[in-house]
C-alpha atoms as a PDB file:
ATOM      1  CA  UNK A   1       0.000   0.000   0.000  1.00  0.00           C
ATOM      2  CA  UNK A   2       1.200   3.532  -1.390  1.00  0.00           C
ATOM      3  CA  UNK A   3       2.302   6.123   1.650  1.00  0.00           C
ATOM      4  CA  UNK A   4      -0.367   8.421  -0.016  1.00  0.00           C
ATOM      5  CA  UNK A   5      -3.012   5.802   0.846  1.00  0.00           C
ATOM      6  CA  UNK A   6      -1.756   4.972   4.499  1.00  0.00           C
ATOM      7  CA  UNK A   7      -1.951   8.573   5.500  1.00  0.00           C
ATOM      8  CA  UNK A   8      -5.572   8.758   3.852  1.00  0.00           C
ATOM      9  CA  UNK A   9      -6.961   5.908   5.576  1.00  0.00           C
ATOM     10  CA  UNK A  10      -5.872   6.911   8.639  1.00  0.00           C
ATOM     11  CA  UNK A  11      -7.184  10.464   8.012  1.00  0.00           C
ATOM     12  CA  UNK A  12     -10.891   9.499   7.291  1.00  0.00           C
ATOM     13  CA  UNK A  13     -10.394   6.816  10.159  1.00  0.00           C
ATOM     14  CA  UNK A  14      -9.454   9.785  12.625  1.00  0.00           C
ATOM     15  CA  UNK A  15     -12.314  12.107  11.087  1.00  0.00           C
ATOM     16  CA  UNK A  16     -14.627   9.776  11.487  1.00  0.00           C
ATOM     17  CA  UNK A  17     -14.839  10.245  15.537  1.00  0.00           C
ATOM     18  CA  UNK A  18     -12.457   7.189  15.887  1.00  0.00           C
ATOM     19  CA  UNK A  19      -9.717   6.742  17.723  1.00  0.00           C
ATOM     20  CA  UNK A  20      -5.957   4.406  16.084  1.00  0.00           C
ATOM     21  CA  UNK A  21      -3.765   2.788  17.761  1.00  0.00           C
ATOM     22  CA  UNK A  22      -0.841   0.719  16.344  1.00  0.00           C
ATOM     23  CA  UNK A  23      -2.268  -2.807  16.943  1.00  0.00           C
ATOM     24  CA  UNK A  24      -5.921  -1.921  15.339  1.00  0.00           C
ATOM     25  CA  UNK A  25      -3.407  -0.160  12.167  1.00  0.00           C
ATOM     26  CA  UNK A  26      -1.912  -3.569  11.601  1.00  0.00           C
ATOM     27  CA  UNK A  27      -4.631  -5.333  12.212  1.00  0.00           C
ATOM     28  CA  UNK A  28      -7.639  -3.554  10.464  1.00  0.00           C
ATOM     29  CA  UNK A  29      -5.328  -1.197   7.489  1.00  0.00           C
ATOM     30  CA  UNK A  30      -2.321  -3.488   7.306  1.00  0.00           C
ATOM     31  CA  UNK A  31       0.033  -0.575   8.690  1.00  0.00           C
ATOM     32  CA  UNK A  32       3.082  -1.668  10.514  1.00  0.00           C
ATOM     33  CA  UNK A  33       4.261   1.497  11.663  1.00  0.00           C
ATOM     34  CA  UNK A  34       1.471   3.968  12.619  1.00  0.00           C
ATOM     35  CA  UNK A  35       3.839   6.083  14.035  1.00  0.00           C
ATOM     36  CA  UNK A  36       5.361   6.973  10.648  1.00  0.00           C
ATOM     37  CA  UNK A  37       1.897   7.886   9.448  1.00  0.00           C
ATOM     38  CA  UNK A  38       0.805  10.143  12.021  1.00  0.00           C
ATOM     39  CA  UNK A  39       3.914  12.276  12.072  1.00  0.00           C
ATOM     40  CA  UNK A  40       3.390  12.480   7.767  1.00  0.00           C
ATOM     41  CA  UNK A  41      -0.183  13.866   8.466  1.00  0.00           C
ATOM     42  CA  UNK A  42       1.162  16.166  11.624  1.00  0.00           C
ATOM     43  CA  UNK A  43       3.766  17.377   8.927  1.00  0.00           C
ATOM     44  CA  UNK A  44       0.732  18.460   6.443  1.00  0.00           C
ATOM     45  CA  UNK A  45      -1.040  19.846   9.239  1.00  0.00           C
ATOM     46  CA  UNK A  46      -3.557  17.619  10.691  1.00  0.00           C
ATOM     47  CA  UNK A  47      -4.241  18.263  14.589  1.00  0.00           C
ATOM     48  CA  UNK A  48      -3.421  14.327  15.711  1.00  0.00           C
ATOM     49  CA  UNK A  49      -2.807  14.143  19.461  1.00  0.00           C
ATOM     50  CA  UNK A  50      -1.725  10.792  21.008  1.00  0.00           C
ATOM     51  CA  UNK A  51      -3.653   9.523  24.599  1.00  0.00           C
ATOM     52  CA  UNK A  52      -2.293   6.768  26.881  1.00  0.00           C
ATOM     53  CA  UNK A  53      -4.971   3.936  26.733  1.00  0.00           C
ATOM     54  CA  UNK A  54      -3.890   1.227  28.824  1.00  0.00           C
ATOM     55  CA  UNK A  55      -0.270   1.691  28.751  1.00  0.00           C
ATOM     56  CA  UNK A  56      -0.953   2.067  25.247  1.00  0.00           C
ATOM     57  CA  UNK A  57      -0.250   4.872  22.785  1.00  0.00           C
ATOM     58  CA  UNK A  58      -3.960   6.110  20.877  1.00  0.00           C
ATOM     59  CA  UNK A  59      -4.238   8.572  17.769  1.00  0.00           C
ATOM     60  CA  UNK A  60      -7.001  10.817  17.859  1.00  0.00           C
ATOM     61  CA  UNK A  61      -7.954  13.772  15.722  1.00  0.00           C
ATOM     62  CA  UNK A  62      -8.318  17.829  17.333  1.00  0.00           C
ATOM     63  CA  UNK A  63      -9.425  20.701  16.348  1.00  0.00           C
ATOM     64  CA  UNK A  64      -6.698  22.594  16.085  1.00  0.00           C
ATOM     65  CA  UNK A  65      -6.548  24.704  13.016  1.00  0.00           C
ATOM     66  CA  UNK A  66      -4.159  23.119  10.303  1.00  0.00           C
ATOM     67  CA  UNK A  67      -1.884  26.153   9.928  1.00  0.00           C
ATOM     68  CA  UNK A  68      -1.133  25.916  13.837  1.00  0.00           C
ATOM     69  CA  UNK A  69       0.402  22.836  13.483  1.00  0.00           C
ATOM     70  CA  UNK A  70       1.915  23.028  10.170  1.00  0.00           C
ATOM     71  CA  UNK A  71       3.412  26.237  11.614  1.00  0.00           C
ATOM     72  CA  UNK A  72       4.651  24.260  15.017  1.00  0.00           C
ATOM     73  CA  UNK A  73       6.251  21.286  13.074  1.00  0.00           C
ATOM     74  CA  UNK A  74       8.033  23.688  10.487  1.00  0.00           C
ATOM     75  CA  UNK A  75       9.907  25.135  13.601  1.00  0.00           C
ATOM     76  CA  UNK A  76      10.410  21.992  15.358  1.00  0.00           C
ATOM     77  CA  UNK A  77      10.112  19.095  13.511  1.00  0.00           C
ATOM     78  CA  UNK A  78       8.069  16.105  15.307  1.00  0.00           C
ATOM     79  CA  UNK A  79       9.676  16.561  18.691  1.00  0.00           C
ATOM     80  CA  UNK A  80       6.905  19.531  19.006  1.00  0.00           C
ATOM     81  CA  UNK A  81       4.479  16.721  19.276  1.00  0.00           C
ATOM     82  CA  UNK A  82       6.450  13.828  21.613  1.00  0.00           C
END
């Protein structure tokens, strides 16, 4: 599966109220590194915040305007997010 439609699944996953985390990506979308994919749709600007859910790390979407975080990620790369 392209990168182009990793990041899109996830996206209308996340948009649709749900929340990712890295066992239901490999399980459900066949994506073995979640991780990878959130910080690609961070870098275009999508608000993705990460929850601990049973010791585990969960991907949800915000509602912070794109530009913010576009802006925040241009100046510090994905540690702005860790």
């Amino acid at each position: 599966m392209s990168n182009r439609n990793q990041k899109q699944i996830v996206l209308n996953f996340l948009q649709n109220g749900n929340t990712l985390s890295a066992a239901q990506a490999a399980n459900s979308f066949r994506i073995g590194n979640v991780r990878e994919v959130v910080r690609r749709l961070r870098a275009d600007g999508n608000p993705i915040y990460t929850n601990r859910k049973n010791g585990k790390n969960v991907y949800r979407l915000g509602n912070v305007r794109k530009s913010v975080i576009a802006n925040a990620y241009a100046r510090n790369g994905a540690n702005a997010f860790e």
